[in-house]
PDB file of N, CA and C in Angstrom:
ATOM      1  N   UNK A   1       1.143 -15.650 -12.646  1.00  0.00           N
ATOM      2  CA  UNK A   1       2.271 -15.303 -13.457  1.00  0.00           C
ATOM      3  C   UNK A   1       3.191 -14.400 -12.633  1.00  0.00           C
ATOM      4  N   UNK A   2       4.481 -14.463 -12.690  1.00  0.00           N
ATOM      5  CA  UNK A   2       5.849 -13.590 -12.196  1.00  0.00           C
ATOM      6  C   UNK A   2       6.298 -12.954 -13.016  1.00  0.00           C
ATOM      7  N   UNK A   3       6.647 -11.804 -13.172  1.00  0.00           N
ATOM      8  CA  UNK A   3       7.166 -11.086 -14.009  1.00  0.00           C
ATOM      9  C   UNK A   3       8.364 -10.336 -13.074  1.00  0.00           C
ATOM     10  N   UNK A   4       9.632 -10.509 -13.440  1.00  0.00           N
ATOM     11  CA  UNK A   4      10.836  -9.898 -12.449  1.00  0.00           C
ATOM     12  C   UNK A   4      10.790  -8.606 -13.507  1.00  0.00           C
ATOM     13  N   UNK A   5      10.453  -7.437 -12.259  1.00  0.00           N
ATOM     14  CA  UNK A   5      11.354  -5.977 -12.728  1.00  0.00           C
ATOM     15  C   UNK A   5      12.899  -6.087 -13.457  1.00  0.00           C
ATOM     16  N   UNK A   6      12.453  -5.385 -14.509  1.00  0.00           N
ATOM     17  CA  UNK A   6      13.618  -5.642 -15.348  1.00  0.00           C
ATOM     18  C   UNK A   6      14.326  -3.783 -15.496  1.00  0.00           C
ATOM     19  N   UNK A   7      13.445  -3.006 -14.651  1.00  0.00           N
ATOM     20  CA  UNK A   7      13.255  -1.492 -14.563  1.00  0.00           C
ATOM     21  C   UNK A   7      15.492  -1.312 -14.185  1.00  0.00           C
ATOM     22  N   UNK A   8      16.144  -0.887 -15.095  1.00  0.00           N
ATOM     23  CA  UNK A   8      17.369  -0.455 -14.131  1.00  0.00           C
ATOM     24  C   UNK A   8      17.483   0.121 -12.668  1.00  0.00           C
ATOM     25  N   UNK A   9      16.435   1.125 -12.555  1.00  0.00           N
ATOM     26  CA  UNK A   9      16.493   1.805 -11.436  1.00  0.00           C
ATOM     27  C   UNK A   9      15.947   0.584 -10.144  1.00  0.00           C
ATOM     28  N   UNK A  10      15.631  -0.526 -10.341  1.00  0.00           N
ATOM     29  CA  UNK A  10      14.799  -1.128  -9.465  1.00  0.00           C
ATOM     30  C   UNK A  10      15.501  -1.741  -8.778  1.00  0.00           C
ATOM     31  N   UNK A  11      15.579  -1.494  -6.987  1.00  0.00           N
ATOM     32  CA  UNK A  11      16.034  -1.901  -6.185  1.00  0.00           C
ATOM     33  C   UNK A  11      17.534  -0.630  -5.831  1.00  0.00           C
ATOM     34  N   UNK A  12      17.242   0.040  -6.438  1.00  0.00           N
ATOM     35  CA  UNK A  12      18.876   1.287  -6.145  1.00  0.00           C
ATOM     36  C   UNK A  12      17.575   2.265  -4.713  1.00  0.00           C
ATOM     37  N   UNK A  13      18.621   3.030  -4.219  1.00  0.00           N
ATOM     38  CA  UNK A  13      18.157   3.309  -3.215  1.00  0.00           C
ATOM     39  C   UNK A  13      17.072   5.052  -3.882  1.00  0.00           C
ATOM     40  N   UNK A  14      16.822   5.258  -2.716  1.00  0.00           N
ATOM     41  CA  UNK A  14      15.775   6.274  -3.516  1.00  0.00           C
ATOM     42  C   UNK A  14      16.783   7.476  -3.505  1.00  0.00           C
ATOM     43  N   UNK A  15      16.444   8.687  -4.266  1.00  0.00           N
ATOM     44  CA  UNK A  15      17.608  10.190  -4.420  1.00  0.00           C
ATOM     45  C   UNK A  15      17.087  10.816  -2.659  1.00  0.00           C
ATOM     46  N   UNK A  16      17.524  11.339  -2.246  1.00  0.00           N
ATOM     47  CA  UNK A  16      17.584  11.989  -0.983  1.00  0.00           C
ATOM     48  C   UNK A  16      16.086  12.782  -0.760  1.00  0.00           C
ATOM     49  N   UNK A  17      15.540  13.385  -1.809  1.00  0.00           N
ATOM     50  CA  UNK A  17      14.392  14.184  -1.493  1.00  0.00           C
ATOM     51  C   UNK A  17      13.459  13.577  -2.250  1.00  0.00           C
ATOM     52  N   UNK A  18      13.451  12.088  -2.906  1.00  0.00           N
ATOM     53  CA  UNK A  18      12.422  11.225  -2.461  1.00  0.00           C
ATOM     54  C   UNK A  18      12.081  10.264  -1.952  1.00  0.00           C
ATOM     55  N   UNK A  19      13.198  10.295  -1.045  1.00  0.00           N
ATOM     56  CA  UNK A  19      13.232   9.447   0.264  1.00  0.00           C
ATOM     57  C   UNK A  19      12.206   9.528   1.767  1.00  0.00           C
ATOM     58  N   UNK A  20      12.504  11.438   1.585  1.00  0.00           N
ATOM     59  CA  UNK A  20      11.727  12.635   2.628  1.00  0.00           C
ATOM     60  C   UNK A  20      10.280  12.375   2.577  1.00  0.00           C
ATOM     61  N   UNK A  21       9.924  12.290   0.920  1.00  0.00           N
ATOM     62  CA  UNK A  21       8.544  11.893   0.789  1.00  0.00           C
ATOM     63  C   UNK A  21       8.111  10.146   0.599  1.00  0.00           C
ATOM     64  N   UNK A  22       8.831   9.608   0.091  1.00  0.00           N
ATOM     65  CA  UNK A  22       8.102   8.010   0.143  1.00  0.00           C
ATOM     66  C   UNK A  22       8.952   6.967   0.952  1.00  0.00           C
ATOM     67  N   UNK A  23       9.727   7.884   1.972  1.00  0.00           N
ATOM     68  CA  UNK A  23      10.593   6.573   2.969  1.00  0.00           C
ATOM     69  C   UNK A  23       9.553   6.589   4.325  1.00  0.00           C
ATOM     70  N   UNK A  24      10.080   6.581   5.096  1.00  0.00           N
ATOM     71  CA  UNK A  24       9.825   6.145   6.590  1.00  0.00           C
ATOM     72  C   UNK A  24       9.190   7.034   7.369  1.00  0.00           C
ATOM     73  N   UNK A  25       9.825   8.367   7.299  1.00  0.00           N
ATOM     74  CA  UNK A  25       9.582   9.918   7.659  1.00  0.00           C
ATOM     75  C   UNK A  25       8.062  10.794   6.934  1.00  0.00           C
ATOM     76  N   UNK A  26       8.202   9.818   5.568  1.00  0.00           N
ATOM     77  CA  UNK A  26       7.146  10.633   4.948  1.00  0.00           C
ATOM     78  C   UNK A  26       6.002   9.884   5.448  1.00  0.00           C
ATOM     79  N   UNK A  27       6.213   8.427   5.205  1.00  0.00           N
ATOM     80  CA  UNK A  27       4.705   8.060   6.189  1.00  0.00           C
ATOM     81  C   UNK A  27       4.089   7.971   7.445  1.00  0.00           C
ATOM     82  N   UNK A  28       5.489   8.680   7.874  1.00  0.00           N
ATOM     83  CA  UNK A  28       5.120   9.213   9.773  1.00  0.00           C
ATOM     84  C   UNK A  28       4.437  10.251   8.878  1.00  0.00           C
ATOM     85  N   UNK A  29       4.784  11.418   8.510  1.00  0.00           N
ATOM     86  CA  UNK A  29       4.126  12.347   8.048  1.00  0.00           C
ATOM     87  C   UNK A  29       2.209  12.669   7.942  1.00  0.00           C
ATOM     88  N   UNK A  30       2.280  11.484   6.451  1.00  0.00           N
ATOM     89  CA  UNK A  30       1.086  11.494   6.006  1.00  0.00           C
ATOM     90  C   UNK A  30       0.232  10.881   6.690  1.00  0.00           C
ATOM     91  N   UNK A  31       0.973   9.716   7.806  1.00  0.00           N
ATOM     92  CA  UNK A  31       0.097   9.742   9.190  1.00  0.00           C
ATOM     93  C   UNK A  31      -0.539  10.282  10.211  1.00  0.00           C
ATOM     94  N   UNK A  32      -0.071  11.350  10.472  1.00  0.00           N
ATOM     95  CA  UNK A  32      -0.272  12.428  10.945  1.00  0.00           C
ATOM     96  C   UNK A  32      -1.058  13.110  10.307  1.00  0.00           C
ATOM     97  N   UNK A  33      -1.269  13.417   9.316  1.00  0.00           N
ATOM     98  CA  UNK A  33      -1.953  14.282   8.896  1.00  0.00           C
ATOM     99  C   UNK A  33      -3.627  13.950   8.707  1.00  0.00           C
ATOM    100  N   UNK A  34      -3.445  12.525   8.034  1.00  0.00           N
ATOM    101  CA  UNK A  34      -4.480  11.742   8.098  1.00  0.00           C
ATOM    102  C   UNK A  34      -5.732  11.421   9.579  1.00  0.00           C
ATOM    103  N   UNK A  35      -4.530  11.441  10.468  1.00  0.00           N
ATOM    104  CA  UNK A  35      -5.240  10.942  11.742  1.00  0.00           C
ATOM    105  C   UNK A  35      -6.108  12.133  12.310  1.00  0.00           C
ATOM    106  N   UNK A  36      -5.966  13.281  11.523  1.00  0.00           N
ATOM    107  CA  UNK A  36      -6.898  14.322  12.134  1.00  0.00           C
ATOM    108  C   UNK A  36      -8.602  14.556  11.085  1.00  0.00           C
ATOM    109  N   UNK A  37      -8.536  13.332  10.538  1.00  0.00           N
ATOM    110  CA  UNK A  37      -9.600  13.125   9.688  1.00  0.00           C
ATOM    111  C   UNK A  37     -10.431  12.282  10.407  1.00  0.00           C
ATOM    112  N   UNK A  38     -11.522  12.582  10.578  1.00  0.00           N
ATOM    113  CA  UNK A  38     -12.717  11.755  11.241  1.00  0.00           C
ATOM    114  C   UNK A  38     -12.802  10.307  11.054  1.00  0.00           C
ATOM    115  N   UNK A  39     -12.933  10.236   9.477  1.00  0.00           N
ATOM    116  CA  UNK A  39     -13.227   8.876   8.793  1.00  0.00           C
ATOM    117  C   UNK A  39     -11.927   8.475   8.261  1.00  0.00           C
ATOM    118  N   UNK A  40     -10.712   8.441   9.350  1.00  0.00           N
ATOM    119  CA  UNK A  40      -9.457   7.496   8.826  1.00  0.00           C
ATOM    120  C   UNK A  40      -9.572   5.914   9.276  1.00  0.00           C
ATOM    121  N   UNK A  41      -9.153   5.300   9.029  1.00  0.00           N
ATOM    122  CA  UNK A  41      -8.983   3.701  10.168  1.00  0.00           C
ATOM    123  C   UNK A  41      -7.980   2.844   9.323  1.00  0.00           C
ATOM    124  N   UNK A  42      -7.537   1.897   9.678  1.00  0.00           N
ATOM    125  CA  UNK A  42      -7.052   1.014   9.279  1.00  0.00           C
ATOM    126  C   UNK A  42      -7.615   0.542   7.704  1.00  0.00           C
ATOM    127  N   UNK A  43      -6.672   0.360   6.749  1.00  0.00           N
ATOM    128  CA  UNK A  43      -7.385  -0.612   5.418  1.00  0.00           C
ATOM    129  C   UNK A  43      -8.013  -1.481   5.953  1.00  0.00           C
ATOM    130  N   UNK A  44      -8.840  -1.737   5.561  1.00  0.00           N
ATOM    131  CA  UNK A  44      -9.058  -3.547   5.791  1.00  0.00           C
ATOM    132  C   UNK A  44      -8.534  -4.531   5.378  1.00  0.00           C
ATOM    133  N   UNK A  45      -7.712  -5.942   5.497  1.00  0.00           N
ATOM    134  CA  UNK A  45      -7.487  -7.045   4.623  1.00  0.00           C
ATOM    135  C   UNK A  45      -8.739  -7.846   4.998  1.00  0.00           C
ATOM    136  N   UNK A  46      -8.508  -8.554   3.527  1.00  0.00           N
ATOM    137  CA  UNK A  46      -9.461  -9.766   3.534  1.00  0.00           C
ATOM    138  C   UNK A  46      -8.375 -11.005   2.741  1.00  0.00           C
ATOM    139  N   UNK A  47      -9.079 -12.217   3.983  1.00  0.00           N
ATOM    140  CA  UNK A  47      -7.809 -12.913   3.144  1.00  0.00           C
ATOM    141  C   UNK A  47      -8.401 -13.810   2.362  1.00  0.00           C
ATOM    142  N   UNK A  48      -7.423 -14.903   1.355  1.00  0.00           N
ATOM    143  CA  UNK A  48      -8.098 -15.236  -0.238  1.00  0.00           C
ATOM    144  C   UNK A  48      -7.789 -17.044   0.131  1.00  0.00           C
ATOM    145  N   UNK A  49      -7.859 -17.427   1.257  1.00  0.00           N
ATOM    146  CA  UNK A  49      -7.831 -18.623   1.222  1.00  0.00           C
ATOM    147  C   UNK A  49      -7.562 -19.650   0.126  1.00  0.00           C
ATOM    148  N   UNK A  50      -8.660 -19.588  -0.773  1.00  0.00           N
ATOM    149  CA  UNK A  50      -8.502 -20.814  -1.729  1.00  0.00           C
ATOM    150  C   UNK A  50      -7.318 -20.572  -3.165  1.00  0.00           C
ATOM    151  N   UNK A  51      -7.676 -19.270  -3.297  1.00  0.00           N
ATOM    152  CA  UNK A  51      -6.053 -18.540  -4.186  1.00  0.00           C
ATOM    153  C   UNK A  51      -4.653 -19.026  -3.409  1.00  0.00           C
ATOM    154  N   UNK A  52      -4.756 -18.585  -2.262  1.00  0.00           N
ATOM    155  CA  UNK A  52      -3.304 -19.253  -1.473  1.00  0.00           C
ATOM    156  C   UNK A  52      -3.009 -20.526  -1.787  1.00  0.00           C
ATOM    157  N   UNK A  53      -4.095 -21.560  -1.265  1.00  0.00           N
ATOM    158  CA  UNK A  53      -3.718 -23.069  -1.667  1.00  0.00           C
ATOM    159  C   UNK A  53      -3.688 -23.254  -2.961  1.00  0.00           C
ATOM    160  N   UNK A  54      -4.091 -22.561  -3.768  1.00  0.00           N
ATOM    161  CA  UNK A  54      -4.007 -23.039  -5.046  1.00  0.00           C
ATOM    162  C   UNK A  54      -2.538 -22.515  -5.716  1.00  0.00           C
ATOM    163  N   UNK A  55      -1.513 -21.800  -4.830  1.00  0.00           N
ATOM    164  CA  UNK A  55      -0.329 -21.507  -5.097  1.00  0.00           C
ATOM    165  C   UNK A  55       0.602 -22.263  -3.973  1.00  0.00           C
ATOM    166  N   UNK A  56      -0.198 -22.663  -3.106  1.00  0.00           N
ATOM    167  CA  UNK A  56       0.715 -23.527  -2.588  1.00  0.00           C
ATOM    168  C   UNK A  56       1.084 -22.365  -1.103  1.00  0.00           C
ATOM    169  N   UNK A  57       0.477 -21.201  -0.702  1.00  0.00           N
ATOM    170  CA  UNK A  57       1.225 -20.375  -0.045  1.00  0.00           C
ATOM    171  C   UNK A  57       0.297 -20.706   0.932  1.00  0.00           C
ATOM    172  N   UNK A  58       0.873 -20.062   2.370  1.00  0.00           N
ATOM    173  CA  UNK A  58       0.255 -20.049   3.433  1.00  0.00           C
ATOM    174  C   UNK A  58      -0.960 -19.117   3.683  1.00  0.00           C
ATOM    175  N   UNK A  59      -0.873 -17.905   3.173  1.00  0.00           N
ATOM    176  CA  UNK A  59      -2.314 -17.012   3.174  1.00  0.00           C
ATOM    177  C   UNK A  59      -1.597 -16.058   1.930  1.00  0.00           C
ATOM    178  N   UNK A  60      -2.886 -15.708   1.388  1.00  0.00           N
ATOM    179  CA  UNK A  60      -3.071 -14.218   0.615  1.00  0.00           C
ATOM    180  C   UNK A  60      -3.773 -13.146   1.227  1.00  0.00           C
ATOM    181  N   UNK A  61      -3.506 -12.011   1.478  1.00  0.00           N
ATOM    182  CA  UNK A  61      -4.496 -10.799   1.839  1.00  0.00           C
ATOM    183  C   UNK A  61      -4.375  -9.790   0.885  1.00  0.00           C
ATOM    184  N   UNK A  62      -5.776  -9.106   0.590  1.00  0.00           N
ATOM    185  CA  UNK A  62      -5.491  -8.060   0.113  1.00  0.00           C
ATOM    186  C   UNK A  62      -6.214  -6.404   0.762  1.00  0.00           C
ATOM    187  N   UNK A  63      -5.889  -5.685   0.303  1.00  0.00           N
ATOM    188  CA  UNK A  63      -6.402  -4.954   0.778  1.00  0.00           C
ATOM    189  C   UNK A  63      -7.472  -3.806  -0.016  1.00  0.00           C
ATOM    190  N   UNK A  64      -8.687  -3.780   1.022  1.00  0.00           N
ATOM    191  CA  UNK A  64      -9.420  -2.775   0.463  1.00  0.00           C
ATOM    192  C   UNK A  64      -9.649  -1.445   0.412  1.00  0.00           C
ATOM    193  N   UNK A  65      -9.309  -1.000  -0.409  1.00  0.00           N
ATOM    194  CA  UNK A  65      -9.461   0.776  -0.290  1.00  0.00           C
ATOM    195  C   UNK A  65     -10.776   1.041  -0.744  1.00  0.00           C
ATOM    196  N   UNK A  66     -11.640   0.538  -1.273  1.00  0.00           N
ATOM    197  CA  UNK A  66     -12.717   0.797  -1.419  1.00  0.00           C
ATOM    198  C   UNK A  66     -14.019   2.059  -0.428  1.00  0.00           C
ATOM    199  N   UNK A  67     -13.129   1.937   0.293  1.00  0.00           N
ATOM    200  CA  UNK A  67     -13.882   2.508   1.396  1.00  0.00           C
ATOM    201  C   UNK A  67     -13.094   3.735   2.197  1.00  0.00           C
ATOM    202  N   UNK A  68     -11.959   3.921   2.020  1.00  0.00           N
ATOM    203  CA  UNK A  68     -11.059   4.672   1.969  1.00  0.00           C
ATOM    204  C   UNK A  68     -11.462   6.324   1.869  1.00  0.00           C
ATOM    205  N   UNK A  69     -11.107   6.956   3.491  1.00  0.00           N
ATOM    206  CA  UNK A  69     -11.855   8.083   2.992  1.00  0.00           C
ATOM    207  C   UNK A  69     -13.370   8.790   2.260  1.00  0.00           C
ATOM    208  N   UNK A  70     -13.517   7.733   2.432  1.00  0.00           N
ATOM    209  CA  UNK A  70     -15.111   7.992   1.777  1.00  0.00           C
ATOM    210  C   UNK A  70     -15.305   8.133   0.119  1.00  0.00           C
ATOM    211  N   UNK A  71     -14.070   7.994  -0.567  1.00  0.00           N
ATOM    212  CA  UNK A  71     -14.012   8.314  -2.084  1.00  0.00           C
ATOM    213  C   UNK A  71     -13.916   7.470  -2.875  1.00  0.00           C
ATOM    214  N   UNK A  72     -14.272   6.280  -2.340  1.00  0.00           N
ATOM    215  CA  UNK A  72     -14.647   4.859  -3.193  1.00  0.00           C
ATOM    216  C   UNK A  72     -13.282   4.417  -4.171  1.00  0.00           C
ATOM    217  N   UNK A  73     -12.099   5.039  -4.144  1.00  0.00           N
ATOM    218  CA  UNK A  73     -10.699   4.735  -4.429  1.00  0.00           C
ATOM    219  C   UNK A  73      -9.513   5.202  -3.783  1.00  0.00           C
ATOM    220  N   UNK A  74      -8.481   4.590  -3.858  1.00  0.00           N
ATOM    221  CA  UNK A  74      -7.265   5.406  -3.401  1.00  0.00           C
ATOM    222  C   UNK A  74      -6.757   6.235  -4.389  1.00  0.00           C
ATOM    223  N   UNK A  75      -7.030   5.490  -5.685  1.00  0.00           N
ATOM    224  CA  UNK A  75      -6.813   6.784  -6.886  1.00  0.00           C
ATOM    225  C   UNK A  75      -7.179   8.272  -6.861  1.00  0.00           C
ATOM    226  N   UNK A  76      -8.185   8.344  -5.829  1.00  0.00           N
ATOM    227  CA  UNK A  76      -8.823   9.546  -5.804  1.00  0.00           C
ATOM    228  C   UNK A  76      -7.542  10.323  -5.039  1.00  0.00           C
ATOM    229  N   UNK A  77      -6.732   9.526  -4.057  1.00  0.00           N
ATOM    230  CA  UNK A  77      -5.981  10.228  -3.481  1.00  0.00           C
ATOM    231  C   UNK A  77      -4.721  10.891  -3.761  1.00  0.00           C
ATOM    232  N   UNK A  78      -4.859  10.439  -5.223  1.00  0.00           N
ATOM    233  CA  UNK A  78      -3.498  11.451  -6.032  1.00  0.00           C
ATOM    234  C   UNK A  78      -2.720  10.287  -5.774  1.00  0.00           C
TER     235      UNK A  78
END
C-alpha cells in the first residue's frame, strides 16, 4: 500500500536550527560522536528478494538495528 504525505509541512525546507540538528552537519556530528564508541559499525542491510519481485522492483533492503549499540532498538536511542 502507498499512502502520499498529505502533512502541509511535507517537503518545505527545514527552519534553520533544525537543519543544524537533522541536516548534513548534524550527522557529521552524531558521527563523530558515535565513532568513539567501541561497539559502533555500520547497520546492517539484508535484502528481501522475493518482496522485491513480488512488486516488480529491482531489490528491497532493510535495515537492522536490532543490534545497534548493544540495546536491542534504535528506540532506545531517543
Amino acid at each position: 500500500m502507498f499512502l502520499l504525505n498529505r502533512n502541509a509541512s511535507h517537503r518545505r525546507p527545514l527552519d534553520p536550527i533544525d537543519a543544524e540538528t537533522l541536516g548534513v552537519a548534524g550527522a557529521d556530528t552524531v558521527e563523530r560522536f558515535l565513532s568513539h564508541r567501541d561497539n559502533h559499525r555500520m547497520t546492517p542491510l539484508h535484502a528481501l528478494p522475493a518482496l522485491a519481485s513480488e512488486f516488480g522492483l529491482g531489490a528491497i533492503h532493510i535495515k537492522d538495528e536490532g543490534f545497534r549499540l548493544g540495546l536491542g532498538s534504535f528506540k532506545a536511542l531517543g
